[in-house]
Every structure is written in C-alpha cells, then in structure tokens.
Protein backbone atom coordinates (compact mmCIF):
# COMPACT_ATOMS: atom_id res chain seq x y z
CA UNK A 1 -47.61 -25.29 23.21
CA UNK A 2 -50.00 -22.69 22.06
CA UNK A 3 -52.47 -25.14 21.04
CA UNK A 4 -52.20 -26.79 24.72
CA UNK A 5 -53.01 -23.07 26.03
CA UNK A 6 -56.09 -22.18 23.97
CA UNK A 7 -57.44 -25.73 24.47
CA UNK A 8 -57.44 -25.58 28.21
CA UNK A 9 -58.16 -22.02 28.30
CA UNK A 10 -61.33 -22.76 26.30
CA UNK A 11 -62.59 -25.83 28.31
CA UNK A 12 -61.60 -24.67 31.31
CA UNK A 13 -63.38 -21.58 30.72
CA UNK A 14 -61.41 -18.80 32.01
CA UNK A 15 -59.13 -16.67 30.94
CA UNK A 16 -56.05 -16.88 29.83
CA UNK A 17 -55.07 -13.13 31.22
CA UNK A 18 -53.59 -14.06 34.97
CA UNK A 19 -54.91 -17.32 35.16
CA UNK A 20 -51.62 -19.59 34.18
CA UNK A 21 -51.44 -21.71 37.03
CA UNK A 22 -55.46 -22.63 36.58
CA UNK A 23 -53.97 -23.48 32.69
CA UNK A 24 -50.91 -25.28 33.47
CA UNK A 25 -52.84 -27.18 35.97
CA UNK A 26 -55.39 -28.34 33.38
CA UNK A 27 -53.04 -29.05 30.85
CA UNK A 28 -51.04 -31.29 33.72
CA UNK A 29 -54.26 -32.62 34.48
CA UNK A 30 -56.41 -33.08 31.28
CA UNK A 31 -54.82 -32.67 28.35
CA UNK A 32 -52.33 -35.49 26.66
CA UNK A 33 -49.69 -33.57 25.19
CA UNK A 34 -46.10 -34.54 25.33
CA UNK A 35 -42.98 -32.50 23.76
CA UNK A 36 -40.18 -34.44 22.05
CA UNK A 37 -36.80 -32.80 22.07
CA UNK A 38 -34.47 -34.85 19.90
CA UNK A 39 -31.22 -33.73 18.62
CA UNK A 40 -27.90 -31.55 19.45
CA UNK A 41 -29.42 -29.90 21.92
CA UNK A 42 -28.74 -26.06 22.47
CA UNK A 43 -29.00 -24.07 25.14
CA UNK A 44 -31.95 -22.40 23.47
CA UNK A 45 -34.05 -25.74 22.60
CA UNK A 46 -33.64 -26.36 26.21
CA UNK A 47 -34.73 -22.85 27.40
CA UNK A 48 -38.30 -24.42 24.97
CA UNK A 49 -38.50 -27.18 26.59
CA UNK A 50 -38.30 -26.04 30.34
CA UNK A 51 -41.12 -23.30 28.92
CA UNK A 52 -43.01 -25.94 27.88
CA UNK A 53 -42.43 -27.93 31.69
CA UNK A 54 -44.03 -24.54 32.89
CA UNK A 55 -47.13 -24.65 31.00
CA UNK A 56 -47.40 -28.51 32.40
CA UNK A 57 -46.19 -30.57 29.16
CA UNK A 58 -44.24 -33.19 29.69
CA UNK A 59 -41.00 -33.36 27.24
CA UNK A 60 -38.91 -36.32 26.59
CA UNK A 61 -35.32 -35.43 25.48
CA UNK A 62 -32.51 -37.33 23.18
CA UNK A 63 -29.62 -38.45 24.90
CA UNK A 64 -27.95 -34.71 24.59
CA UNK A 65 -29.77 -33.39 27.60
CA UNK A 66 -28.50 -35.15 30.21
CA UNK A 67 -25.24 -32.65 30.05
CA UNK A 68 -27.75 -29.56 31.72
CA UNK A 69 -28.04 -31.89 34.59
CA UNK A 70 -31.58 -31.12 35.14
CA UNK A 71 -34.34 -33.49 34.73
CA UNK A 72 -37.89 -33.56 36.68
CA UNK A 73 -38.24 -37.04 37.56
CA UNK A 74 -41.30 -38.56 39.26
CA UNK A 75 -42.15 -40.66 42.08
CA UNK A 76 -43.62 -43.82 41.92
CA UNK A 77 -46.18 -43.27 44.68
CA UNK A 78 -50.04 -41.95 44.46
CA UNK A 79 -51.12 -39.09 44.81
CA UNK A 80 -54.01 -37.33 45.85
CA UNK A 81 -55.66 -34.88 43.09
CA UNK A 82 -59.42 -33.41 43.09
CA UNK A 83 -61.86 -34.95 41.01
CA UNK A 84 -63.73 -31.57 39.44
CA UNK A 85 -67.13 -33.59 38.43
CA UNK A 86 -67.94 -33.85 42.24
CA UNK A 87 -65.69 -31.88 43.93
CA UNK A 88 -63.88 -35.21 46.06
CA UNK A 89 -60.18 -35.91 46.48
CA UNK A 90 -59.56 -39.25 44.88
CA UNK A 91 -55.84 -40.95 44.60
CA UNK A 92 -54.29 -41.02 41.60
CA UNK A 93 -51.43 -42.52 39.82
CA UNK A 94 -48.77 -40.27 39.09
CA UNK A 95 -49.71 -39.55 35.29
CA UNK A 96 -47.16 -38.09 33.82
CA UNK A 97 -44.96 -40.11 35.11
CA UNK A 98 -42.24 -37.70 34.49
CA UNK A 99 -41.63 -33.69 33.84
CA UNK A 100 -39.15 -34.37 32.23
CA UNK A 101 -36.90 -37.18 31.13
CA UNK A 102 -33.74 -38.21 28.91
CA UNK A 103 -34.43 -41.22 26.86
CA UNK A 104 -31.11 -42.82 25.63
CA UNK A 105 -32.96 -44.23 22.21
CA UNK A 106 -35.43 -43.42 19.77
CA UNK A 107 -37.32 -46.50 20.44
CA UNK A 108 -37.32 -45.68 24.47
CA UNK A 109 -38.07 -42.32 23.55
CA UNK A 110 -41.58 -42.94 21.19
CA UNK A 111 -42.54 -45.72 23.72
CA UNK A 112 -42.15 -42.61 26.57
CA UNK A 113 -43.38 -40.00 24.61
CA UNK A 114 -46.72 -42.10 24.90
CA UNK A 115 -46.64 -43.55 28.15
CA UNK A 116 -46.31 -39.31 29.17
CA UNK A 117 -50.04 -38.61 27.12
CA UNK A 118 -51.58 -40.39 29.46
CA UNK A 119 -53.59 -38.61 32.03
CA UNK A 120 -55.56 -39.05 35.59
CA UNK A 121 -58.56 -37.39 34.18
CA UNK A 122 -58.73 -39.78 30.49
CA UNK A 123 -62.23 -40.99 29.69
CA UNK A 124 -62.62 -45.03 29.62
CA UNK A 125 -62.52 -44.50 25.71
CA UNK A 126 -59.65 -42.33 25.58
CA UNK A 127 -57.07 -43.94 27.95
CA UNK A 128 -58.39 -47.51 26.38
CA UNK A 129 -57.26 -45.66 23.03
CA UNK A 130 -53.98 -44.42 24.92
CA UNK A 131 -53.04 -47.56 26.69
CA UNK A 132 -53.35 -49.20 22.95
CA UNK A 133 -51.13 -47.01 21.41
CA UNK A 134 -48.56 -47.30 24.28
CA UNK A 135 -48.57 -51.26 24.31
CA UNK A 136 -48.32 -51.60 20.58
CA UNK A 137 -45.23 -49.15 20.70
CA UNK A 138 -43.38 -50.84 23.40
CA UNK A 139 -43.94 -54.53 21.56
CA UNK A 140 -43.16 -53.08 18.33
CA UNK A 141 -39.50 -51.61 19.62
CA UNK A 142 -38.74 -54.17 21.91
CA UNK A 143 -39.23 -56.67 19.62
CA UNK A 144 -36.96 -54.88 17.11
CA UNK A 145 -34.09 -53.92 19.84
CA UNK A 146 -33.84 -57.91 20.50
C-alpha cells in the first residue's frame, strides 16, 4: 500500500500532506494494484484490507470473508470519469470492477485478482499487456477446474 501512495503521490505531483482523496483517486484511477487476502481471516487482516479499500486498492478475499458481511460490489453500468489529458468527461467501464470481493477458489481468486489491475486510464500497451495476463489466467484455471 505504501508503494501505491508514493507512486501516485509522485506522478500526480502533489503532496501527500492533506491531499488523500486526490491519491486515492489516482490510485482508483491509474494505478493497477490489487490486494489478495487469503487465509483465516482475522478481524485485524480485515481492518488491512478495508485500509487498503480507502486508499482505492481493490482486494480480493478467500472464502473466510464473507462471515463480516461486507463486500463493495460493483455495478455493471458505465460511468462517467474525466479524462485529465484534455480535461473532457468520457464514459468509462467500471474498472475495478469490484472494491472488494470474496472469491470462493484460488483459481477464481488469481483470475480476479487480475481482471481488478485493470484500469480506465491503461495505455494501449499496458492494458494489451493486462488483458493478456487476464485471458491466459482464466484458460489456464478453467481448463484445470474441468
């Protein structure tokens, strides 16, 4: 998480003293980070994870979580986010899909950890790289669950 925080505090050039929303919203936005929470989970690995929900990571969670009863699901329709190279309000997919989410395998769980990297503001190259990784994953595991 602190490696998410200095990154977008560097490129997005400001600081990180009273400026977490303007961070959280670039890591959201910009950065493809994803937290995997696997495990017994405790009441303090949870308390990590919802820290890391606040700083705009995304966190996929073993099958443990689902007794906290609180996940940050997505919707599945566009939305509208601002395009900072020119200042215009383009649609967007909702990328991450999810805030946070309880996978119920490892396999569904690597396949969503990747799917959650992905971001509305990728380059060509780097969602190309992304979208690779992601595809590869979800052949490899489904072809192995079968």
């Amino acid at each position: 998480m602190g490696s998410a925080i200095k990154i977008a505090s560097i490129f997005a050039k400001v600081s990180m003293k009273g400026n977490t929303a303007e961070i959280a919203d670039y890591i959201l936005n910009r950065i493809g980070v994803c937290v995997i929470g696997w495990g017994a989970m405790s009441q303090k690995a949870f308390a990590i994870v919802t820290g890391a929900n606040r700083w705009g990571i995304p966190a996929v969670l073993g099958p443990h979580a689902s007794k906290y009863r609180r996940l940050y699901l997505g919707e599945s329709r566009p939305r509208v986010i601002r395009d900072r190279a020119d200042d215009s309000m383009v649609t967007s997919e909702p990328a991450p899909p999810h805030l946070t989410y309880a996978a119920e395998s490892i396999n569904e769980c690597l396949v969503m950890a990747s799917k959650m990297c992905i971001r509305p503001n990728d380059t060509p190259r780097g969602r190309m790289v992304k979208l690779s990784n992601y595809v590869d994953l979800h052949l490899k595991t489904t072809l192995t669950s079968t």
